[in-house]
C-alpha atoms as a PDB file:
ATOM      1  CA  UNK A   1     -16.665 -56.846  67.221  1.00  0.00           C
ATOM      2  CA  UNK A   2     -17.789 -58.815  64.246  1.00  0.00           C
ATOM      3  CA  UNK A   3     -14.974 -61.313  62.343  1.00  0.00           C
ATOM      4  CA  UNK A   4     -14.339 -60.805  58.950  1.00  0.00           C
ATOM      5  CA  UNK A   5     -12.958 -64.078  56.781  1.00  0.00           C
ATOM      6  CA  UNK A   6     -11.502 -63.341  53.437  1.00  0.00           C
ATOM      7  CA  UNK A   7     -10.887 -66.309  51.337  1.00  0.00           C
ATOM      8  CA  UNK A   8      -6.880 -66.572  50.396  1.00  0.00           C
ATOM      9  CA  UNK A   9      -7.659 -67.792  47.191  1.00  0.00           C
ATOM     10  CA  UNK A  10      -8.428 -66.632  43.801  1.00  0.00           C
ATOM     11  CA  UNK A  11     -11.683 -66.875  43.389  1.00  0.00           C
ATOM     12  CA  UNK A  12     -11.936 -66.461  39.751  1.00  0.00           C
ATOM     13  CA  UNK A  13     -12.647 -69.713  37.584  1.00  0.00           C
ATOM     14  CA  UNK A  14     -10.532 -70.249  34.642  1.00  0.00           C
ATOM     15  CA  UNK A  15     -11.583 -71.073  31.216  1.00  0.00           C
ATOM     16  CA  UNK A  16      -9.805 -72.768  28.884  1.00  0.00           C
ATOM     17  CA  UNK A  17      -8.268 -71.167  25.796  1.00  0.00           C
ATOM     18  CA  UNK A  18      -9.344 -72.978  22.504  1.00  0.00           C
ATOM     19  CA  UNK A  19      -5.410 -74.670  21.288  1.00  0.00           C
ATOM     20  CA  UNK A  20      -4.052 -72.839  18.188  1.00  0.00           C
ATOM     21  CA  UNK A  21      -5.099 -75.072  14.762  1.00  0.00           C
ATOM     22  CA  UNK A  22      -2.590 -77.525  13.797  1.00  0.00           C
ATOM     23  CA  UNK A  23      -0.320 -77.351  10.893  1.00  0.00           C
ATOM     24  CA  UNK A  24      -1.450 -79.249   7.931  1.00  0.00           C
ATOM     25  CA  UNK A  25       2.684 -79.629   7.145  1.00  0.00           C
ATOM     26  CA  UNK A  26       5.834 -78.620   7.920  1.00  0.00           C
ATOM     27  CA  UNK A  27       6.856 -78.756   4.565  1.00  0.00           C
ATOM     28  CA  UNK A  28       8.147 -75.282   3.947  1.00  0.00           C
ATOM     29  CA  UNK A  29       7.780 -74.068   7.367  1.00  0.00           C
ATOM     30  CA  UNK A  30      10.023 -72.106  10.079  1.00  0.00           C
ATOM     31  CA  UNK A  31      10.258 -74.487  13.131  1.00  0.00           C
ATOM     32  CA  UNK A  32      11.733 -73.031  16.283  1.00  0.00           C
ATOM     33  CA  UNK A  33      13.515 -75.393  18.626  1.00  0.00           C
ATOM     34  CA  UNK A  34      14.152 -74.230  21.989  1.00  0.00           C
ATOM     35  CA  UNK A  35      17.050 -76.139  24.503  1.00  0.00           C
ATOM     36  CA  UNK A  36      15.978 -75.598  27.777  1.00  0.00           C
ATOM     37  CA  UNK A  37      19.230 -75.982  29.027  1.00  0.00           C
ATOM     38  CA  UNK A  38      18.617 -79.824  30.732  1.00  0.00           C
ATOM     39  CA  UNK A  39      21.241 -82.453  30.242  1.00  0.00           C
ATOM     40  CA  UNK A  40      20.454 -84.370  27.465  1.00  0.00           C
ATOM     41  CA  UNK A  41      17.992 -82.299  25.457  1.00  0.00           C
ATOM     42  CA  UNK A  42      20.666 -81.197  22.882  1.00  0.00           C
ATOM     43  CA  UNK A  43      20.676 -84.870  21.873  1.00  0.00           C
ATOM     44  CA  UNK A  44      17.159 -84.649  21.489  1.00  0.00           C
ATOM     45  CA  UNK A  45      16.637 -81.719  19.624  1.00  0.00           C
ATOM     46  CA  UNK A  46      19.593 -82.782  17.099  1.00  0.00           C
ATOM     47  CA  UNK A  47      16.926 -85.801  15.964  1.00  0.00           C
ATOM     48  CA  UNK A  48      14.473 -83.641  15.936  1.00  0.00           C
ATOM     49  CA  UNK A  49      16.447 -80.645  13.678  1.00  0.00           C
ATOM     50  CA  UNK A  50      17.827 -84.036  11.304  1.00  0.00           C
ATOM     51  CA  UNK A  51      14.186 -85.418  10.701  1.00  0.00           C
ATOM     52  CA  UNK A  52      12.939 -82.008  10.618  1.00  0.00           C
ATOM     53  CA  UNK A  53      14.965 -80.922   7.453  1.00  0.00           C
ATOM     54  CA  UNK A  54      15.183 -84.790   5.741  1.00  0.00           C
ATOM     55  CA  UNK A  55      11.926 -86.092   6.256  1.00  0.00           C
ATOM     56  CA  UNK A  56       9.724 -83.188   6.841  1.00  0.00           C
ATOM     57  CA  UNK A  57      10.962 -80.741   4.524  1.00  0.00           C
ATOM     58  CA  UNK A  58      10.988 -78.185   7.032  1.00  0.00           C
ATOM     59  CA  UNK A  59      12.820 -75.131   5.257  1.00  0.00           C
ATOM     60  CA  UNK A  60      14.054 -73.584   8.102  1.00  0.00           C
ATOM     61  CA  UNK A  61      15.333 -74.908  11.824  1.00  0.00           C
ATOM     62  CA  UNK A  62      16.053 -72.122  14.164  1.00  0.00           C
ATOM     63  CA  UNK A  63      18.122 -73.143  17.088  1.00  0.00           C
ATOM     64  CA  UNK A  64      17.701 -71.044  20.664  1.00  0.00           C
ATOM     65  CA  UNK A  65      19.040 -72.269  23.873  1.00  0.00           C
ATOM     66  CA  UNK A  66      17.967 -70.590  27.511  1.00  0.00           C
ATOM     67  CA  UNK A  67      20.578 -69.623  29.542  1.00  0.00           C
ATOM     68  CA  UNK A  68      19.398 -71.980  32.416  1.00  0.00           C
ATOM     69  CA  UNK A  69      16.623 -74.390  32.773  1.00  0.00           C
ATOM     70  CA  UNK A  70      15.529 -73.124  36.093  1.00  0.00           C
ATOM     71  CA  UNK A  71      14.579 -69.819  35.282  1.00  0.00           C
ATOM     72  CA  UNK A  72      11.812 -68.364  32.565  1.00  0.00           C
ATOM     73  CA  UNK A  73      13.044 -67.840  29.128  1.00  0.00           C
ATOM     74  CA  UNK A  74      14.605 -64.455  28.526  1.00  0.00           C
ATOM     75  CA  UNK A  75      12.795 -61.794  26.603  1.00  0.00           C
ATOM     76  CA  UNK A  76      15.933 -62.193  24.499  1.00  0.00           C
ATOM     77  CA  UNK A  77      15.243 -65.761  23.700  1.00  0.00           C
ATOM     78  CA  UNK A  78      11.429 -65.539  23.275  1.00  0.00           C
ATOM     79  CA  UNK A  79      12.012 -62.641  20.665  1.00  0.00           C
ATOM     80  CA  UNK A  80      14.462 -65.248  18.410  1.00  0.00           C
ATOM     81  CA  UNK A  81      11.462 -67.709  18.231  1.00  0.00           C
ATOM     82  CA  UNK A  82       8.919 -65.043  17.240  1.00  0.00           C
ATOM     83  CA  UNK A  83       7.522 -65.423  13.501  1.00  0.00           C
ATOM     84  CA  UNK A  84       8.005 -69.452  13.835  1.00  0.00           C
ATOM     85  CA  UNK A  85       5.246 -71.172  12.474  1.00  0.00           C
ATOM     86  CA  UNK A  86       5.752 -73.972  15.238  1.00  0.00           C
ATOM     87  CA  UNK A  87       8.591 -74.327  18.243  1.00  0.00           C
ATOM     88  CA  UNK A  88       9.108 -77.189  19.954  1.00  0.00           C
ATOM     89  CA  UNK A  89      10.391 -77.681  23.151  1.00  0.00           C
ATOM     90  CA  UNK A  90      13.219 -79.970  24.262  1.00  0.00           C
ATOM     91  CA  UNK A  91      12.806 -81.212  27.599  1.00  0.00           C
ATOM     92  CA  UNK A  92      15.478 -84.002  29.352  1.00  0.00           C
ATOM     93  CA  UNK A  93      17.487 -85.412  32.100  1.00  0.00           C
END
């Protein structure tokens, strides 16, 4: 009876997606900030919103929060960030 391996693995090799361009600015621009829900990262993203607005001109800050950092992002929370020209992510412990 002949043995038959199968490889567990995926077998496919991944290619790398070219990264989105850059903004030139954020003058004028939408910027999503998303609070992953870690201790600390509110502090963060309250910089972030203050030089944002003062010393980017940024005309709009969008605030979302996750309802836990251990899980994916709700559907709910990824459709508040949609039509951002940029989100940013605040991450902290």
């Amino acid at each position: 009876m002949p043995i038959t391996l199968v490889h567990p693995g995926n077998e496919k090799v991944a290619t790398a997606a070219a990264p989105p361009p850059r903004l030139s600015t954020l003058s004028g621009k939408k910027i999503g900030l998303l609070d992953i829900s870690k201790p600390g990262g509110s502090h963060f993203l309250d910089r972030m919103e203050q030089l944002l607005r003062q010393t980017y001109g940024a005309a709009d800050v969008v605030r979302v929060k996750k309802p836990t950092y251990t899980k994916n992002a709700p559907q709910a929370v990824i459709d508040q960030l949609r039509g951002m020209d940029a989100v940013i992510e605040g991450l902290a412990d």
